[in-house]
PDB file of N, CA and C in Angstrom:
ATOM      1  N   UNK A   1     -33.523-199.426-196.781  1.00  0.00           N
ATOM      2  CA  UNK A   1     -33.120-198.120-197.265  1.00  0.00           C
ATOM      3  C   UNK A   1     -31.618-197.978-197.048  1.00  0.00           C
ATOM      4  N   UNK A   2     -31.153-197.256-198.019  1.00  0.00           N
ATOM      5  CA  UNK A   2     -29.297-196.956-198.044  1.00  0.00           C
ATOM      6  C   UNK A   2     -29.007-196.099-196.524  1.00  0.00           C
ATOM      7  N   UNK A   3     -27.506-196.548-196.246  1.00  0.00           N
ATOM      8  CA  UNK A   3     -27.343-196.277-194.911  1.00  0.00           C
ATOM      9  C   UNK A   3     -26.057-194.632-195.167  1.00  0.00           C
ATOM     10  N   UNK A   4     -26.034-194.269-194.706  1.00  0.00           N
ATOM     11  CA  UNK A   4     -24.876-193.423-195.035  1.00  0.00           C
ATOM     12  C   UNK A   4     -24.151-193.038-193.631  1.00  0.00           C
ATOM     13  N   UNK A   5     -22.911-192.410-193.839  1.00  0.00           N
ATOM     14  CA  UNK A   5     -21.599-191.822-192.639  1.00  0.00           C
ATOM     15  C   UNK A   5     -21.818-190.592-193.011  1.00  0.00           C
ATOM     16  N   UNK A   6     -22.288-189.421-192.509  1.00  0.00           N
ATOM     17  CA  UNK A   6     -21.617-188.148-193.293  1.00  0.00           C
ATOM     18  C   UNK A   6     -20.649-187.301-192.182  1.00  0.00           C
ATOM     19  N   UNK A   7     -19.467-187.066-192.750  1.00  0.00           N
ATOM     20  CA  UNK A   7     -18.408-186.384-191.736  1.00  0.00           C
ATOM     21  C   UNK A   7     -18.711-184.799-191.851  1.00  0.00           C
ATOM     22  N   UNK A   8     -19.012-184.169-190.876  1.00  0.00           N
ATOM     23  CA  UNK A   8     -18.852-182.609-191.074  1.00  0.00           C
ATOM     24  C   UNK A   8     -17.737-182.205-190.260  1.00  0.00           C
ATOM     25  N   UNK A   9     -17.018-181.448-190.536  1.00  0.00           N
ATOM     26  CA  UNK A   9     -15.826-180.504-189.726  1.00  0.00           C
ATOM     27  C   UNK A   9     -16.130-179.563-189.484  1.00  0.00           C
ATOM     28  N   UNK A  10     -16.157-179.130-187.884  1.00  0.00           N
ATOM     29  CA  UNK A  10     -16.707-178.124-187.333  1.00  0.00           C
ATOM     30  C   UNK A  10     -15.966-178.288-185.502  1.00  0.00           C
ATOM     31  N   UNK A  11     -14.606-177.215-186.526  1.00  0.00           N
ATOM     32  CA  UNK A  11     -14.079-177.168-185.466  1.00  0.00           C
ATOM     33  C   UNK A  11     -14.627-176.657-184.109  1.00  0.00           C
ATOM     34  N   UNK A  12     -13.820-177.086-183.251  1.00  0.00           N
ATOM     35  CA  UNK A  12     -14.520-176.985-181.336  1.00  0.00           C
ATOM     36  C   UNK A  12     -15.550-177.268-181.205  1.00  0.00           C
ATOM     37  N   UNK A  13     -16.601-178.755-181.759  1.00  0.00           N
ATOM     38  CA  UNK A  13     -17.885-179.111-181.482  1.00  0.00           C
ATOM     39  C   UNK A  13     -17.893-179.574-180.382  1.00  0.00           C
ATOM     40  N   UNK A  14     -16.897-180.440-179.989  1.00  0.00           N
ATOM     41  CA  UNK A  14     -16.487-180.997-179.050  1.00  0.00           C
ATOM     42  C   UNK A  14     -16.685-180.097-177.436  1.00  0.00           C
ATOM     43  N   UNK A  15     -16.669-179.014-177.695  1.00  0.00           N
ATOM     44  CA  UNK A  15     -16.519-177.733-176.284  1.00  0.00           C
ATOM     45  C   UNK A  15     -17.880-177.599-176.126  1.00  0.00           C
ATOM     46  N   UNK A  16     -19.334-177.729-177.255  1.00  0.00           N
ATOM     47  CA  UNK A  16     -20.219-176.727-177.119  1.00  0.00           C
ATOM     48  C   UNK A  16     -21.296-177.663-175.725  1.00  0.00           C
ATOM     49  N   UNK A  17     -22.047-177.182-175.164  1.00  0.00           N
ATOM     50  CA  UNK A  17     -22.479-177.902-173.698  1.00  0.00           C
ATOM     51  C   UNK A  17     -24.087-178.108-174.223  1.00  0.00           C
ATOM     52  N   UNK A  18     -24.364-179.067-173.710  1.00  0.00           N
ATOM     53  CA  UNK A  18     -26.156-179.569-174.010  1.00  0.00           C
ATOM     54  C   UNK A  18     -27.055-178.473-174.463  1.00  0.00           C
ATOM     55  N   UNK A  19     -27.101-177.578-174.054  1.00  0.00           N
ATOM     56  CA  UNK A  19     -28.000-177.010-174.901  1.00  0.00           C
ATOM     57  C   UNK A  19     -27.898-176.084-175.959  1.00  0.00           C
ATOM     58  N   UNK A  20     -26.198-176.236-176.186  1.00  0.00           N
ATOM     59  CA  UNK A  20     -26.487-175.865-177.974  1.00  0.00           C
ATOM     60  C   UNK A  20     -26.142-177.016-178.789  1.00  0.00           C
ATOM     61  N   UNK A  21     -26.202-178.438-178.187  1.00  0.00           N
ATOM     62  CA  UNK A  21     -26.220-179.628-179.227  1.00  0.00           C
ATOM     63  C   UNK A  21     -27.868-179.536-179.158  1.00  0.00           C
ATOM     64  N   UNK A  22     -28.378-179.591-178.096  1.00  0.00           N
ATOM     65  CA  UNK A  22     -30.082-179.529-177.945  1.00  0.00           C
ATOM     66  C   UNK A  22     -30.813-178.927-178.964  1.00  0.00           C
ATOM     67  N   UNK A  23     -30.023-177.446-179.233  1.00  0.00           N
ATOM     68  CA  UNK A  23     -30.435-176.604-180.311  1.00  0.00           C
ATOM     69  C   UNK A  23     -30.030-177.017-181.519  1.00  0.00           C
ATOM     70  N   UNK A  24     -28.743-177.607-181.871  1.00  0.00           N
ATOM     71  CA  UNK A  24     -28.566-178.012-183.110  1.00  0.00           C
ATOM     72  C   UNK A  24     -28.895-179.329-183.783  1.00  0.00           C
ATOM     73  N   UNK A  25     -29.457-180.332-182.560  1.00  0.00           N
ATOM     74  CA  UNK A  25     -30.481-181.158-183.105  1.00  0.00           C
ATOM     75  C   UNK A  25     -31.798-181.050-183.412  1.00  0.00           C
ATOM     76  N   UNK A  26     -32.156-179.717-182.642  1.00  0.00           N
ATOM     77  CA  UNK A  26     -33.472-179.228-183.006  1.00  0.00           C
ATOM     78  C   UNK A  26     -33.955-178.763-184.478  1.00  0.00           C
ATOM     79  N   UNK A  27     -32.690-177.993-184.643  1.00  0.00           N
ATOM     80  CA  UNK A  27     -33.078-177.599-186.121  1.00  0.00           C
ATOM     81  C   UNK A  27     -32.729-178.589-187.306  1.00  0.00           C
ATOM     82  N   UNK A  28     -31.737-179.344-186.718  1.00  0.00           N
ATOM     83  CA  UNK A  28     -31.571-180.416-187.697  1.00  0.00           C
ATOM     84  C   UNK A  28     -32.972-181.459-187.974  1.00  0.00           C
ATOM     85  N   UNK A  29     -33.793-181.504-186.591  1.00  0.00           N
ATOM     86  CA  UNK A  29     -34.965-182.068-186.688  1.00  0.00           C
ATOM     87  C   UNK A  29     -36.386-181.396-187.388  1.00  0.00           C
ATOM     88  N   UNK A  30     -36.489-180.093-187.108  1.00  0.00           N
ATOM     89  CA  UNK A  30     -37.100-179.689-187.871  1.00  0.00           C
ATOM     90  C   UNK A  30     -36.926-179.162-190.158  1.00  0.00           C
ATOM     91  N   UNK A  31     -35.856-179.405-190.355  1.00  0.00           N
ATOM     92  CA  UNK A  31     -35.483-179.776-191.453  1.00  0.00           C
ATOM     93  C   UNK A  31     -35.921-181.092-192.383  1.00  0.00           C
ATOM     94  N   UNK A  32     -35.632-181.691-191.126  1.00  0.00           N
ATOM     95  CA  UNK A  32     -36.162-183.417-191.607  1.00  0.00           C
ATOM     96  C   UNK A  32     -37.692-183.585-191.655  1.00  0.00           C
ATOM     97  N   UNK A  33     -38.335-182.413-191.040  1.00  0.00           N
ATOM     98  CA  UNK A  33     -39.998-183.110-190.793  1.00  0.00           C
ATOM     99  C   UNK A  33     -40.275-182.294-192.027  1.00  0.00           C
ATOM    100  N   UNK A  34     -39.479-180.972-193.001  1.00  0.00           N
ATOM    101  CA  UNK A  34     -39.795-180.387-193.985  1.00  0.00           C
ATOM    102  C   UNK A  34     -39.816-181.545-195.074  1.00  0.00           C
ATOM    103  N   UNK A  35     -38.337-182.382-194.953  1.00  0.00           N
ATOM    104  CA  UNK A  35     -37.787-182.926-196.342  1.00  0.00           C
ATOM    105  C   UNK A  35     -39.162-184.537-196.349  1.00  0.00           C
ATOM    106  N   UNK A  36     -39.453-184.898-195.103  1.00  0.00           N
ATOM    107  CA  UNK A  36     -40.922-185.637-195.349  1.00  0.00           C
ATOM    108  C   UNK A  36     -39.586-187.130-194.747  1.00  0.00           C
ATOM    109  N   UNK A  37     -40.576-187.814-194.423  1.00  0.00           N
ATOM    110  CA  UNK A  37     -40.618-189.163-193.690  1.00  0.00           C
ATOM    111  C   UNK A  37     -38.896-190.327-194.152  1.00  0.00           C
ATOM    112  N   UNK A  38     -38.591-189.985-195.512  1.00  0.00           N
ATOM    113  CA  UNK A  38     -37.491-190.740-196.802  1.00  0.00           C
ATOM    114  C   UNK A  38     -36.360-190.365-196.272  1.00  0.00           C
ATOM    115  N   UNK A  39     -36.238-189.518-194.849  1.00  0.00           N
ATOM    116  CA  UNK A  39     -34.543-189.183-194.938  1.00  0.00           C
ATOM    117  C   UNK A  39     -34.468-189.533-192.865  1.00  0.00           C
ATOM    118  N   UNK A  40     -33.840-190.238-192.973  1.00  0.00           N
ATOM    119  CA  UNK A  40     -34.219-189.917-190.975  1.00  0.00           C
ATOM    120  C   UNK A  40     -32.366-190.441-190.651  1.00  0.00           C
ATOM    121  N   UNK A  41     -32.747-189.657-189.765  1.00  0.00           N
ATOM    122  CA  UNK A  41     -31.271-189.252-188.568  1.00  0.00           C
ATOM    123  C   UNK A  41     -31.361-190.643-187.488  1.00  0.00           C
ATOM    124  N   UNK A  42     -30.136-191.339-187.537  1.00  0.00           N
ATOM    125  CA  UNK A  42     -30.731-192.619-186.856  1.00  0.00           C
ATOM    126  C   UNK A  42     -29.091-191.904-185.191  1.00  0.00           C
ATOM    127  N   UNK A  43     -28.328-191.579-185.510  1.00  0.00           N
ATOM    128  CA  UNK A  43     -27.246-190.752-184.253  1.00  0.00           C
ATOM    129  C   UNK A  43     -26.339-190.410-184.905  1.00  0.00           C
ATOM    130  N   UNK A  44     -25.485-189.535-183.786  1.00  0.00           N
ATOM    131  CA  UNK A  44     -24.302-189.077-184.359  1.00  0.00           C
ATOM    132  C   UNK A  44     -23.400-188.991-183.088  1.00  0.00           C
ATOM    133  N   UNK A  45     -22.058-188.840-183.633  1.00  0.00           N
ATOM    134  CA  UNK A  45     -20.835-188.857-182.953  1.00  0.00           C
ATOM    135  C   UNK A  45     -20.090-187.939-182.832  1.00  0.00           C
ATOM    136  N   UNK A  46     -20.177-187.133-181.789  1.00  0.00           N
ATOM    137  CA  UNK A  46     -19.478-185.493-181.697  1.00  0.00           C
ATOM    138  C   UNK A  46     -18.283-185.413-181.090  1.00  0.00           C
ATOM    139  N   UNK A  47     -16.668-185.687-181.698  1.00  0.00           N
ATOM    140  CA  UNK A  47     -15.545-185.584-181.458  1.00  0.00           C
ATOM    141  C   UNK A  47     -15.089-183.976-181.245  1.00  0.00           C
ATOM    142  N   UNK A  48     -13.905-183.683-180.710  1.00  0.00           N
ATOM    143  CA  UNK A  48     -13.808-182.099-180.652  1.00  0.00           C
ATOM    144  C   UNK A  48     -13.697-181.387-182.061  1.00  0.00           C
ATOM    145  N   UNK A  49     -13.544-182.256-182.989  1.00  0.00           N
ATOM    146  CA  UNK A  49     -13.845-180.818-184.209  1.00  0.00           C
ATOM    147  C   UNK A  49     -14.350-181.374-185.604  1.00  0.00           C
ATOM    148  N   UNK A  50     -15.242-182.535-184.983  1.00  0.00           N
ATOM    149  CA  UNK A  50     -16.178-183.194-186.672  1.00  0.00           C
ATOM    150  C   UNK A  50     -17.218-183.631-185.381  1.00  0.00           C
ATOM    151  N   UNK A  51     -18.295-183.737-186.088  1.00  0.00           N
ATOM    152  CA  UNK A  51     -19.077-184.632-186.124  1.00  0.00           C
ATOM    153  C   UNK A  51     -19.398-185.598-187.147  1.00  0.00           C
ATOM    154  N   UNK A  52     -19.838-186.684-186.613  1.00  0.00           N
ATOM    155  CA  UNK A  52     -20.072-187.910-187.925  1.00  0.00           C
ATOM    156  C   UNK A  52     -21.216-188.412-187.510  1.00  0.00           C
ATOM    157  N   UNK A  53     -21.987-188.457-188.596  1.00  0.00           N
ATOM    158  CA  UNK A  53     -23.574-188.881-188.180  1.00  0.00           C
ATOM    159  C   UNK A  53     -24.003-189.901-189.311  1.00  0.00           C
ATOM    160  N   UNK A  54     -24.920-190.587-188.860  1.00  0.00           N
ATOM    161  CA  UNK A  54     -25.890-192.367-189.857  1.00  0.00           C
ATOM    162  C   UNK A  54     -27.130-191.824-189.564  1.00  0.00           C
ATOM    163  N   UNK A  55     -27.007-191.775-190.979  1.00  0.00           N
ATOM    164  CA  UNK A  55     -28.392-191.625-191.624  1.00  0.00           C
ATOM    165  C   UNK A  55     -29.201-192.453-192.466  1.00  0.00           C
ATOM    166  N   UNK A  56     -30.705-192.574-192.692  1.00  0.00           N
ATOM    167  CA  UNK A  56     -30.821-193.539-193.755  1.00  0.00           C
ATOM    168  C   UNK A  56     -31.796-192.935-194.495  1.00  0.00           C
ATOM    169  N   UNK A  57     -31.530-192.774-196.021  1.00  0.00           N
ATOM    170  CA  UNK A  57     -32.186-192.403-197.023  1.00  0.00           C
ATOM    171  C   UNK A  57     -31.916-192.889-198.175  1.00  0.00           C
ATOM    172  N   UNK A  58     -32.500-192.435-198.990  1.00  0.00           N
ATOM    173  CA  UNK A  58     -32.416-193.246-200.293  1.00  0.00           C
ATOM    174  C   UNK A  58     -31.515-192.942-201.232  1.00  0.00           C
ATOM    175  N   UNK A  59     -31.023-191.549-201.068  1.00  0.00           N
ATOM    176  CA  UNK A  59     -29.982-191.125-201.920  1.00  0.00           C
ATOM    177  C   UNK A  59     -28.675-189.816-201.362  1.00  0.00           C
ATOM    178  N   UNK A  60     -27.566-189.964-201.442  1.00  0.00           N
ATOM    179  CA  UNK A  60     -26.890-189.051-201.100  1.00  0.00           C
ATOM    180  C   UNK A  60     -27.290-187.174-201.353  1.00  0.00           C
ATOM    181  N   UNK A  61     -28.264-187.536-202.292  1.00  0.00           N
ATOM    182  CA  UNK A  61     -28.251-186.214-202.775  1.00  0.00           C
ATOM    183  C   UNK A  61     -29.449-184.893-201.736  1.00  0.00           C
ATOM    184  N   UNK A  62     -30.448-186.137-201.031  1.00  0.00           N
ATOM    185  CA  UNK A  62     -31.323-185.641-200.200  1.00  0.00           C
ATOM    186  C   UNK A  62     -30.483-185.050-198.418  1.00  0.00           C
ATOM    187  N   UNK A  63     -29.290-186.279-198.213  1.00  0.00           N
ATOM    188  CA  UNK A  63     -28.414-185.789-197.302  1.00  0.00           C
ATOM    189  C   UNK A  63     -28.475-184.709-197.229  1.00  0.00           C
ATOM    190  N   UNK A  64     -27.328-183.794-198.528  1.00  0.00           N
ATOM    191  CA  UNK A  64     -26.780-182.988-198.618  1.00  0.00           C
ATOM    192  C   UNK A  64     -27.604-181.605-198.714  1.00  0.00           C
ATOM    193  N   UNK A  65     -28.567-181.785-199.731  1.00  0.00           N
ATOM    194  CA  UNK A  65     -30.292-181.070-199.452  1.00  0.00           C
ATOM    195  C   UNK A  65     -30.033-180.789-198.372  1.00  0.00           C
ATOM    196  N   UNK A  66     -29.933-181.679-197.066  1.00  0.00           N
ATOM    197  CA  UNK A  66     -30.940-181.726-195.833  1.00  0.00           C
ATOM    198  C   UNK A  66     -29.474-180.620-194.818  1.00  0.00           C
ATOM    199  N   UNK A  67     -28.195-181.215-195.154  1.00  0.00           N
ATOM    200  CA  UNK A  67     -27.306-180.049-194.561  1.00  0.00           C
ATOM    201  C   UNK A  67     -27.123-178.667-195.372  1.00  0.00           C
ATOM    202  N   UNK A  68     -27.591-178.561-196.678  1.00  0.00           N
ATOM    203  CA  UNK A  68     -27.252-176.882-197.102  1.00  0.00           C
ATOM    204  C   UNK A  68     -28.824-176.181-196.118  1.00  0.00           C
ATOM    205  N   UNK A  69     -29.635-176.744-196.095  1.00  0.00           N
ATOM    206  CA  UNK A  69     -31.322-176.599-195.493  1.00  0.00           C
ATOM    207  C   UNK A  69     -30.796-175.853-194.255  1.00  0.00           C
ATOM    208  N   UNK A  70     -30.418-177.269-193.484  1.00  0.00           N
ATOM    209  CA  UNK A  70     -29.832-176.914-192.340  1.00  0.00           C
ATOM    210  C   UNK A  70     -28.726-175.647-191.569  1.00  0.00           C
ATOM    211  N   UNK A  71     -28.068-176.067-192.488  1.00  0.00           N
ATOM    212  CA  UNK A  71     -26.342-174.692-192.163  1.00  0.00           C
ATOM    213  C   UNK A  71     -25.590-175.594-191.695  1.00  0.00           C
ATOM    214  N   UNK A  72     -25.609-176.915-191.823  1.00  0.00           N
ATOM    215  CA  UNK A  72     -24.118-177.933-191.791  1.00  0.00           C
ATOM    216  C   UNK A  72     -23.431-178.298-192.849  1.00  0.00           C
ATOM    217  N   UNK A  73     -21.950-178.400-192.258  1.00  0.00           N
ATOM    218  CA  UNK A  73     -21.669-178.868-193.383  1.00  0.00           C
ATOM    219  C   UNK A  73     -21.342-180.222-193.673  1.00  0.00           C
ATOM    220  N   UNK A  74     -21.427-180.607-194.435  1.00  0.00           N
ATOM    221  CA  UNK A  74     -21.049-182.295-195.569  1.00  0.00           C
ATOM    222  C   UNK A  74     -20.491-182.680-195.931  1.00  0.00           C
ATOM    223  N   UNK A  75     -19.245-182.767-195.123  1.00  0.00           N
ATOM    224  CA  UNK A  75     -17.699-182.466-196.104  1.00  0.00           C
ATOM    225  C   UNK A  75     -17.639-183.710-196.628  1.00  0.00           C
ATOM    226  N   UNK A  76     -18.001-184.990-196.221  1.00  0.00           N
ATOM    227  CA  UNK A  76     -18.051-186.579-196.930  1.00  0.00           C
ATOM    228  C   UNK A  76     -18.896-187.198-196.811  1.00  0.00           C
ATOM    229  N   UNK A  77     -20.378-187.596-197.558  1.00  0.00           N
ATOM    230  CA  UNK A  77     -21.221-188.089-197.135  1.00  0.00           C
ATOM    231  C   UNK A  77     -20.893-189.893-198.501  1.00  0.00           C
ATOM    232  N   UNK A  78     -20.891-190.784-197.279  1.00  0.00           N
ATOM    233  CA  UNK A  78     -20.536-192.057-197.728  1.00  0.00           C
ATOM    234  C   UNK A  78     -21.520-193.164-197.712  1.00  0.00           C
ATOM    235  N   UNK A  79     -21.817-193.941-198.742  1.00  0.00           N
ATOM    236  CA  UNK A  79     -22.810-194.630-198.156  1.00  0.00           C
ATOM    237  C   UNK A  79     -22.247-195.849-197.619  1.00  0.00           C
ATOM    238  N   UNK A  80     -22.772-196.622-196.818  1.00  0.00           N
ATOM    239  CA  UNK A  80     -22.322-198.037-195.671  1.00  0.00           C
ATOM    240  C   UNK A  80     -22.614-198.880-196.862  1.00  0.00           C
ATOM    241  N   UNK A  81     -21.864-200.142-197.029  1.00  0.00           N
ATOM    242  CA  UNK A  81     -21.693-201.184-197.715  1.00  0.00           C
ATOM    243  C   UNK A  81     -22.051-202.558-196.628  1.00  0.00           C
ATOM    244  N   UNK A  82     -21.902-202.090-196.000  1.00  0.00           N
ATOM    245  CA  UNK A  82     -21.660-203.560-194.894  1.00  0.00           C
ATOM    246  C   UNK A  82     -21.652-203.166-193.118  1.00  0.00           C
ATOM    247  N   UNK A  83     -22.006-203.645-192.598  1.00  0.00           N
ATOM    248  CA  UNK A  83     -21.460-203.344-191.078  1.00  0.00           C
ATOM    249  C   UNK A  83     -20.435-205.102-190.661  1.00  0.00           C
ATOM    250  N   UNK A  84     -19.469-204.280-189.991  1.00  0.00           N
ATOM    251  CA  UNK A  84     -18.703-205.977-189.210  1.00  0.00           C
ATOM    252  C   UNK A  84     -19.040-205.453-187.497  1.00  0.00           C
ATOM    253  N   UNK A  85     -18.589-206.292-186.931  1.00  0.00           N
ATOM    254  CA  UNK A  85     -18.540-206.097-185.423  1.00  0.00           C
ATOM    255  C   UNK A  85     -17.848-207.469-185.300  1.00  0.00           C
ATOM    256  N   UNK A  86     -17.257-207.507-183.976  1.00  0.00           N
ATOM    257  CA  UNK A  86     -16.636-208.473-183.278  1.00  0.00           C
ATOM    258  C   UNK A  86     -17.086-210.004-183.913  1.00  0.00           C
ATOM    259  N   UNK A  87     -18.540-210.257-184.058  1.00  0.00           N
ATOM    260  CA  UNK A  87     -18.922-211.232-184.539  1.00  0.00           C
ATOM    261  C   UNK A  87     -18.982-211.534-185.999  1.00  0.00           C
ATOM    262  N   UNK A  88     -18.417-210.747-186.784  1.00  0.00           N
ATOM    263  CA  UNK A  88     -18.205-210.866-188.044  1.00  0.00           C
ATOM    264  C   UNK A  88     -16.715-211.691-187.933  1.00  0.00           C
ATOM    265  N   UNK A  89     -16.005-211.871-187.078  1.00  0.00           N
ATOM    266  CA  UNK A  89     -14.773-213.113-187.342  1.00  0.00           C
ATOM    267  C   UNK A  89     -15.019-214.118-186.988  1.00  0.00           C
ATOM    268  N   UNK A  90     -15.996-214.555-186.377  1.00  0.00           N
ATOM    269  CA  UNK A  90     -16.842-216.214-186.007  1.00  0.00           C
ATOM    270  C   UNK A  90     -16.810-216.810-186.967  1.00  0.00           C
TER     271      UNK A  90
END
């Protein structure tokens, strides 16, 4: 299944303390058990004013579904072409 990056900007995410990421993965999780099994949240990366999260679904368009659903926003949802890591120059 297609991999995607999606960047949201949301300034001072970075400040908010465990249990309102707790809460905002919650509802992000209950969104996903609406949109059915085709879209799943694999993590995300919470800098002080984006988050960037990998996802895997089949089409960009269910993403974006899944953040207007939600109340996030989507400011770039990209799909992955490739992964490298350290061992990709061997």
């Amino acid at each position: 299944m297609p991999q995607f990056v999606i960047e949201r900007d949301m300034p001072g995410v970075g400040k908010l303390g465990p249990a309102e990421l707790k809460a905002a993965s919650q509802g992000s999780c209950n969104v996903l058990r609406t949109l059915g099994p085709e879209i799943q949240w694999v993590h995300s990366y919470v800098t002080d004013d984006k988050i960037y999260c990998v996802y895997r679904a089949p089409s960009a368009d269910i993403i974006r579904q899944h953040a207007e659903t939600a109340g996030f926003p989507a400011n770039s949802v990209a799909e992955v072409r490739a992964t490298i890591d350290p061992t990709t120059a061997e």
